[in-house]
N, C-alpha and C. Protein backbone atom coordinates (compact mmCIF):
# COMPACT_ATOMS: atom_id res chain seq x y z
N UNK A 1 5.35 -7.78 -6.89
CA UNK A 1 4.71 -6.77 -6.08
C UNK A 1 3.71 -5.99 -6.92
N UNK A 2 2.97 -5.60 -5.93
CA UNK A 2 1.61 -4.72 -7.11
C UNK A 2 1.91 -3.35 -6.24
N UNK A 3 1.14 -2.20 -6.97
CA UNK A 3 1.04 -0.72 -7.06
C UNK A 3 -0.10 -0.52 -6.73
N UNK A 4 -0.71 0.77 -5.66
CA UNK A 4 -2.40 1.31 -5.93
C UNK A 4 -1.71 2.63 -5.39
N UNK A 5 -2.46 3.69 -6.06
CA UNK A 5 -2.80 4.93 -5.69
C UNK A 5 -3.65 5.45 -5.46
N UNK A 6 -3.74 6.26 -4.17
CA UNK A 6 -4.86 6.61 -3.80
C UNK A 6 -4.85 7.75 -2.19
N UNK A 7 -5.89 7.85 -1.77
CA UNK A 7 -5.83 9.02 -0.77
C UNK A 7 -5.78 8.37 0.45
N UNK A 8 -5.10 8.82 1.99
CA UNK A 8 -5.08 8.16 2.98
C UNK A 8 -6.46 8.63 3.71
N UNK A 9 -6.94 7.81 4.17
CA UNK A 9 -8.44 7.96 5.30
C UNK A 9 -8.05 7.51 6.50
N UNK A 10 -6.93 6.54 6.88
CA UNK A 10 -6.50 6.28 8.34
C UNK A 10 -5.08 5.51 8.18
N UNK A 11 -4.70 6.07 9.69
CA UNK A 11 -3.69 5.42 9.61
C UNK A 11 -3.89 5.36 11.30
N UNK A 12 -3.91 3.96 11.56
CA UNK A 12 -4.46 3.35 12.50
C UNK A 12 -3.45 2.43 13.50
N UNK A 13 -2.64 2.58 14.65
CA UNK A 13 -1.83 1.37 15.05
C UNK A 13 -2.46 0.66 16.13
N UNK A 14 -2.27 -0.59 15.77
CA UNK A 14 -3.77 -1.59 16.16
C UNK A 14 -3.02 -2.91 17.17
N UNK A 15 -2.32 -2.55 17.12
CA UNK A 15 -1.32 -4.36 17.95
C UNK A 15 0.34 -4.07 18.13
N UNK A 16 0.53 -4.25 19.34
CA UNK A 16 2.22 -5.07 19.22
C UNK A 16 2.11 -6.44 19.52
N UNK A 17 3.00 -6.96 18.98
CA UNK A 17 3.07 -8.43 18.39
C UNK A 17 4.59 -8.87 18.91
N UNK A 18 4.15 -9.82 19.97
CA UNK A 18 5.40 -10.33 20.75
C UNK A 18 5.93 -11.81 20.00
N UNK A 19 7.01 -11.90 19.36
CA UNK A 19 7.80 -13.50 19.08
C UNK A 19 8.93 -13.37 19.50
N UNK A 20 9.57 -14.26 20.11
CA UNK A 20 10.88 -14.91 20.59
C UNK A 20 11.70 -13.49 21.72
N UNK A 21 10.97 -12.94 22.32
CA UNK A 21 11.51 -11.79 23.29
C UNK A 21 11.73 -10.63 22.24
N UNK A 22 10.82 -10.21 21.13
CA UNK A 22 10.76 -9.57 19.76
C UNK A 22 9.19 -8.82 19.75
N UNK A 23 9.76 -7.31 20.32
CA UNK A 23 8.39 -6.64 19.89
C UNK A 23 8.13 -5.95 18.36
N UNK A 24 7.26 -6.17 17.83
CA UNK A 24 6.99 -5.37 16.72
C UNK A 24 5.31 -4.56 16.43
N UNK A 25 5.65 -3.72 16.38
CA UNK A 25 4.24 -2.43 15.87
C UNK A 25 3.64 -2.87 14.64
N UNK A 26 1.72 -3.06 14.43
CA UNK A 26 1.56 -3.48 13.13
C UNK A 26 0.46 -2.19 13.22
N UNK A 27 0.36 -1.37 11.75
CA UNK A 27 -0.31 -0.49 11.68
C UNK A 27 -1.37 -0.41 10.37
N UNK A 28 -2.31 -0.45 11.11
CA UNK A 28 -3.24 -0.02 9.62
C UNK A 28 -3.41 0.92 8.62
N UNK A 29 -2.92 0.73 7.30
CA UNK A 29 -2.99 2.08 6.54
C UNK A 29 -3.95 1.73 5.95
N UNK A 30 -5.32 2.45 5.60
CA UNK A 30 -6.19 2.63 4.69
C UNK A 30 -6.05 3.64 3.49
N UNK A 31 -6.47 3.49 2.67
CA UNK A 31 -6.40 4.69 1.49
C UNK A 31 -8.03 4.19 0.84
N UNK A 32 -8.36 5.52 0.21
CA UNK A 32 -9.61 5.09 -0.65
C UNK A 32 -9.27 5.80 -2.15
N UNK A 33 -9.75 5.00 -2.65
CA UNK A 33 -9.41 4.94 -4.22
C UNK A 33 -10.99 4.71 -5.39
N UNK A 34 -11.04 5.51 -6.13
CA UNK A 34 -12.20 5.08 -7.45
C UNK A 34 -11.73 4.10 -7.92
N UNK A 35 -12.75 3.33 -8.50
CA UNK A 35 -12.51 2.26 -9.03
C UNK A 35 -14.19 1.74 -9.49
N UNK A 36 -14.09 1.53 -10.96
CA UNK A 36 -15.70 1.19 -11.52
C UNK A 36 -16.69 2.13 -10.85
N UNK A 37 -16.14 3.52 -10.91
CA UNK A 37 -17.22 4.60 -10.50
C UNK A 37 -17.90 4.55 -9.26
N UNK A 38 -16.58 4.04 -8.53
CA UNK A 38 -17.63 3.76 -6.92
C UNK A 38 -16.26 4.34 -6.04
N UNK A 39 -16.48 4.81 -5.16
CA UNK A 39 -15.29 4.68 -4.05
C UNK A 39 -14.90 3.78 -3.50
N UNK A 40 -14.03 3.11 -2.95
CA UNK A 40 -13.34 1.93 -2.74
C UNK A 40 -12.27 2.16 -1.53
N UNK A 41 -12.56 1.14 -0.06
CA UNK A 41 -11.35 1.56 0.40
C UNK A 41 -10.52 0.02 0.60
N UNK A 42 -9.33 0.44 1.14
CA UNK A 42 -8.58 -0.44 1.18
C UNK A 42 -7.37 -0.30 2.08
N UNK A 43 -7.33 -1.71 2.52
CA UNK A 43 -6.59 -1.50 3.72
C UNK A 43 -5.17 -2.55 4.04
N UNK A 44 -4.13 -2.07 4.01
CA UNK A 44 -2.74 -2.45 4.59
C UNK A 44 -2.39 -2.89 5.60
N UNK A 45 -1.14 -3.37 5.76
CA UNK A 45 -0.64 -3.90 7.38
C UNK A 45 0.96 -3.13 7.05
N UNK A 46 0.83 -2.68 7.87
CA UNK A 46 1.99 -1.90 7.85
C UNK A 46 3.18 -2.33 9.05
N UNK A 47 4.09 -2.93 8.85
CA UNK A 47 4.96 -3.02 10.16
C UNK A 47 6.75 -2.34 9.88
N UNK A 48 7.13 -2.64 10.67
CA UNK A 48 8.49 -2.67 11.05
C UNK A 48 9.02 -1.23 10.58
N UNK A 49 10.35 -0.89 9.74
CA UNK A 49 10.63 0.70 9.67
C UNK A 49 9.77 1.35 8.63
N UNK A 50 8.76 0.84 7.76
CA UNK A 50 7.77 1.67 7.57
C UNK A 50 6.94 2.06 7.97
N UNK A 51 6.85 1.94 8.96
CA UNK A 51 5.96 3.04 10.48
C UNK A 51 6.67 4.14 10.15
N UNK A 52 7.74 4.39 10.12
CA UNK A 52 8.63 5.79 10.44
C UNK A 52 8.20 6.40 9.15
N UNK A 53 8.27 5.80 8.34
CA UNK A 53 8.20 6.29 6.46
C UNK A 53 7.03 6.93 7.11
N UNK A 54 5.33 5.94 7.24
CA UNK A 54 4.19 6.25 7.30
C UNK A 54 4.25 7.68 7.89
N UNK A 55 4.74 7.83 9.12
CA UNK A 55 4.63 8.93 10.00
C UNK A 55 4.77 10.75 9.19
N UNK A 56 5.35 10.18 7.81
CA UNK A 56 5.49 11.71 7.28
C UNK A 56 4.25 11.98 6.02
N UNK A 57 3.15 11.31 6.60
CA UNK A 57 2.46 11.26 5.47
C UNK A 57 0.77 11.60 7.11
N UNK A 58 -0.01 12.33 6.04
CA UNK A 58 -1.20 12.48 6.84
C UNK A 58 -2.62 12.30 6.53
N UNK A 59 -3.87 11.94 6.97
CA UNK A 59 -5.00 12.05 5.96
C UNK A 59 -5.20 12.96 5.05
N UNK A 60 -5.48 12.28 3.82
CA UNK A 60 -5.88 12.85 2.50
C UNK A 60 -4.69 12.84 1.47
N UNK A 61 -4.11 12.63 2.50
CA UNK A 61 -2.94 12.83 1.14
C UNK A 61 -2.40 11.91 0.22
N UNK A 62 -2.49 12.11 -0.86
CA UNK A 62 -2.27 10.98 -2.10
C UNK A 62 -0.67 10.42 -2.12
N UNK A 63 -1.03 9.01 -2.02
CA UNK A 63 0.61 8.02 -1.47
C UNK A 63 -0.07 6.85 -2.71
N UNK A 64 1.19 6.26 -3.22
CA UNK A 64 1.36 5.01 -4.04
C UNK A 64 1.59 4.21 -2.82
N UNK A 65 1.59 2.81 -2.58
CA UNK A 65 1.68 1.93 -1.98
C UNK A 65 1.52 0.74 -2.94
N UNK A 66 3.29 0.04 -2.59
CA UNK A 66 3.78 -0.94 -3.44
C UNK A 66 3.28 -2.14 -2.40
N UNK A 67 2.97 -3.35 -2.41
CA UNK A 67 2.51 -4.18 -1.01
C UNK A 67 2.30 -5.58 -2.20
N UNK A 68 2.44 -6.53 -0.77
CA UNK A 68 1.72 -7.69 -1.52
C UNK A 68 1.09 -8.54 -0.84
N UNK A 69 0.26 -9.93 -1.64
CA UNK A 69 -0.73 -10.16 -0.86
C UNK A 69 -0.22 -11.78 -0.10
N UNK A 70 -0.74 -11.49 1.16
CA UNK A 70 -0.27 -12.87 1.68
C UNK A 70 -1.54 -13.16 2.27
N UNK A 71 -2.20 -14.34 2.31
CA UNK A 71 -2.89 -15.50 2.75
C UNK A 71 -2.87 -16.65 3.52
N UNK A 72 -3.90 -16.88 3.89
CA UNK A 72 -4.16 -17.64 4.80
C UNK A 72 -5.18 -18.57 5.69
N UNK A 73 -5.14 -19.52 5.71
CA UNK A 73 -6.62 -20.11 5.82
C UNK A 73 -6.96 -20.82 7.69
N UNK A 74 -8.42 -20.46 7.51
CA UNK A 74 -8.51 -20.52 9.12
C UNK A 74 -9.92 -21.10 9.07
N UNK A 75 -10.13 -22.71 9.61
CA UNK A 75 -11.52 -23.32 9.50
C UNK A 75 -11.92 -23.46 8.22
N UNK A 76 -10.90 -23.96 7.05
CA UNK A 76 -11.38 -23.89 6.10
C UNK A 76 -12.07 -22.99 5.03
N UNK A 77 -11.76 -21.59 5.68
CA UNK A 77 -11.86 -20.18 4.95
C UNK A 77 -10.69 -19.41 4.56
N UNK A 78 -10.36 -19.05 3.85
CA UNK A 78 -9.05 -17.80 3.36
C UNK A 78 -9.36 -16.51 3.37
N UNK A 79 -8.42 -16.21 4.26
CA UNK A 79 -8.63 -14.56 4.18
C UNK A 79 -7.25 -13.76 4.13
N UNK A 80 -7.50 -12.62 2.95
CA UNK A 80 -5.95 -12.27 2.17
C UNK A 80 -5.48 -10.74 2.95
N UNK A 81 -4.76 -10.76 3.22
CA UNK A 81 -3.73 -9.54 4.06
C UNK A 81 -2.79 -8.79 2.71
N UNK A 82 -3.03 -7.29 3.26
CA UNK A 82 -2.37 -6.85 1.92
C UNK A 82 -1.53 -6.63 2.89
N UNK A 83 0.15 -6.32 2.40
CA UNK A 83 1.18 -5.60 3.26
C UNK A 83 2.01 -5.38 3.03
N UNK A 84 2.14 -3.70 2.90
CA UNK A 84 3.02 -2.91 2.31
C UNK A 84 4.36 -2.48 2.83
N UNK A 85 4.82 -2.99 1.36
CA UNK A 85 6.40 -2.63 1.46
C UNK A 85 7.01 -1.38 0.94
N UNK A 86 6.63 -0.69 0.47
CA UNK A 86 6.73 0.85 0.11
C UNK A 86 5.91 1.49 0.17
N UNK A 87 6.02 3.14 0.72
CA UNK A 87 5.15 4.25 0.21
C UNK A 87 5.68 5.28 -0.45
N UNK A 88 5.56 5.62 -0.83
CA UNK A 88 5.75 7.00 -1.83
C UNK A 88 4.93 7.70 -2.43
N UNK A 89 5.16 8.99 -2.89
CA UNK A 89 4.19 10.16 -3.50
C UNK A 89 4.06 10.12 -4.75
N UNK A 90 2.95 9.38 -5.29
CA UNK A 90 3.14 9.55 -6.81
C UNK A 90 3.51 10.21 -7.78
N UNK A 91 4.33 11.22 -7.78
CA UNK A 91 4.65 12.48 -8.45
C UNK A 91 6.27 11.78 -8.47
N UNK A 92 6.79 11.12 -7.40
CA UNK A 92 8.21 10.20 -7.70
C UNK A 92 7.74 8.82 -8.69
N UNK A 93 6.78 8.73 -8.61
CA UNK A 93 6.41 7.28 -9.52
C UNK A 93 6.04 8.02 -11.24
N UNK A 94 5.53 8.96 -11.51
CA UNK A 94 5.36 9.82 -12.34
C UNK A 94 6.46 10.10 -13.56
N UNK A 95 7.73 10.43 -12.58
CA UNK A 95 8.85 10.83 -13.18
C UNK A 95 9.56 9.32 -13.93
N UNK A 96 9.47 8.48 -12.89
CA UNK A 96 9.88 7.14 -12.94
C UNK A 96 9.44 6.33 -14.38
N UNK A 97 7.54 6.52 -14.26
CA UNK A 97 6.93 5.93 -15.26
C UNK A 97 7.17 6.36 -16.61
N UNK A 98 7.50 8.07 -16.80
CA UNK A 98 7.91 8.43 -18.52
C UNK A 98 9.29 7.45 -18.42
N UNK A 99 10.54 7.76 -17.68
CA UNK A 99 11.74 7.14 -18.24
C UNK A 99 11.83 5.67 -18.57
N UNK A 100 10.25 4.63 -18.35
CA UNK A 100 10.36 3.79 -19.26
C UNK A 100 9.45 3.19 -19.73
N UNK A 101 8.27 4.42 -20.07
CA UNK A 101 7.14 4.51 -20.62
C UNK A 101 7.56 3.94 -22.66
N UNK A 102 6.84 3.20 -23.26
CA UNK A 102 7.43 2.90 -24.17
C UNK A 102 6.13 3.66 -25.34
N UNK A 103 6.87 4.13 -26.41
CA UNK A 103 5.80 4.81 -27.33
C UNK A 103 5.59 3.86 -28.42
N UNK A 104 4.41 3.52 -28.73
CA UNK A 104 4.04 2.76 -29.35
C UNK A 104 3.60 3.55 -30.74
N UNK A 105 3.65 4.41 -30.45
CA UNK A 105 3.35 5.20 -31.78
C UNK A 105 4.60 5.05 -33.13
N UNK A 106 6.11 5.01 -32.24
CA UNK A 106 7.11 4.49 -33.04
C UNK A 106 7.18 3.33 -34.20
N UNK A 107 6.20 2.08 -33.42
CA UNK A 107 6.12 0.98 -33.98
C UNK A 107 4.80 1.39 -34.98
N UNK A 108 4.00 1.65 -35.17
CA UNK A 108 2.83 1.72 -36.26
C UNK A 108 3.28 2.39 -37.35
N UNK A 109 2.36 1.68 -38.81
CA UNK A 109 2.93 2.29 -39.79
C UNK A 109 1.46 2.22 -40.77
């Protein structure tokens, strides 16, 4: 799984999606993020009980989003779907990252 942080710009619900007598909600989360001195946005598929997660979160506000990428090819073109499996507030990823942040300063001599 990969990590991005960044600010929400939409959160968008775009489809229910009917299989086997099985409804499910798919929602668009966007966030925009710097990256090579440009703004950058980027965009998620959000389904199933992280709708509910999403719901406590609002534009602008800075969320980590853990997701991964799935693919798929149509007429001989691929086109990649990001879709996230966690959100959280980077300030919990923060705390997380010192307890196994490694100091490299230990090792030099």
């Amino acid at each position: 799984m990969l990590r991005v942080t960044g600010r929400i710009l939409l959160i968008h619900s775009h489809e229910i999606v009917t299989r086997s007598n099985d409804k499910f909600e798919v929602v668009d989360l966007v966030i925009k993020k710097q990256m090579n001195k440009k703004m950058r946005s980027i965009q998620f598929e959000v389904m199933g009980k992280l709708i509910k997660e999403l719901s406590k979160y609002r534009k602008g506000d800075k969320i980590a989003v853990w997701f991964y990428i799935d693919a798929k090819s149509n007429n001989k073109k691929w086109y990649n779907t990001l879709r996230a499996v966690e959100i959280e507030k980077p300030n919990v990823i923060q705390k997380q990252k010192q307890e196994y942040e490694l100091n490299f300063t230990e090792y030099d001599e």
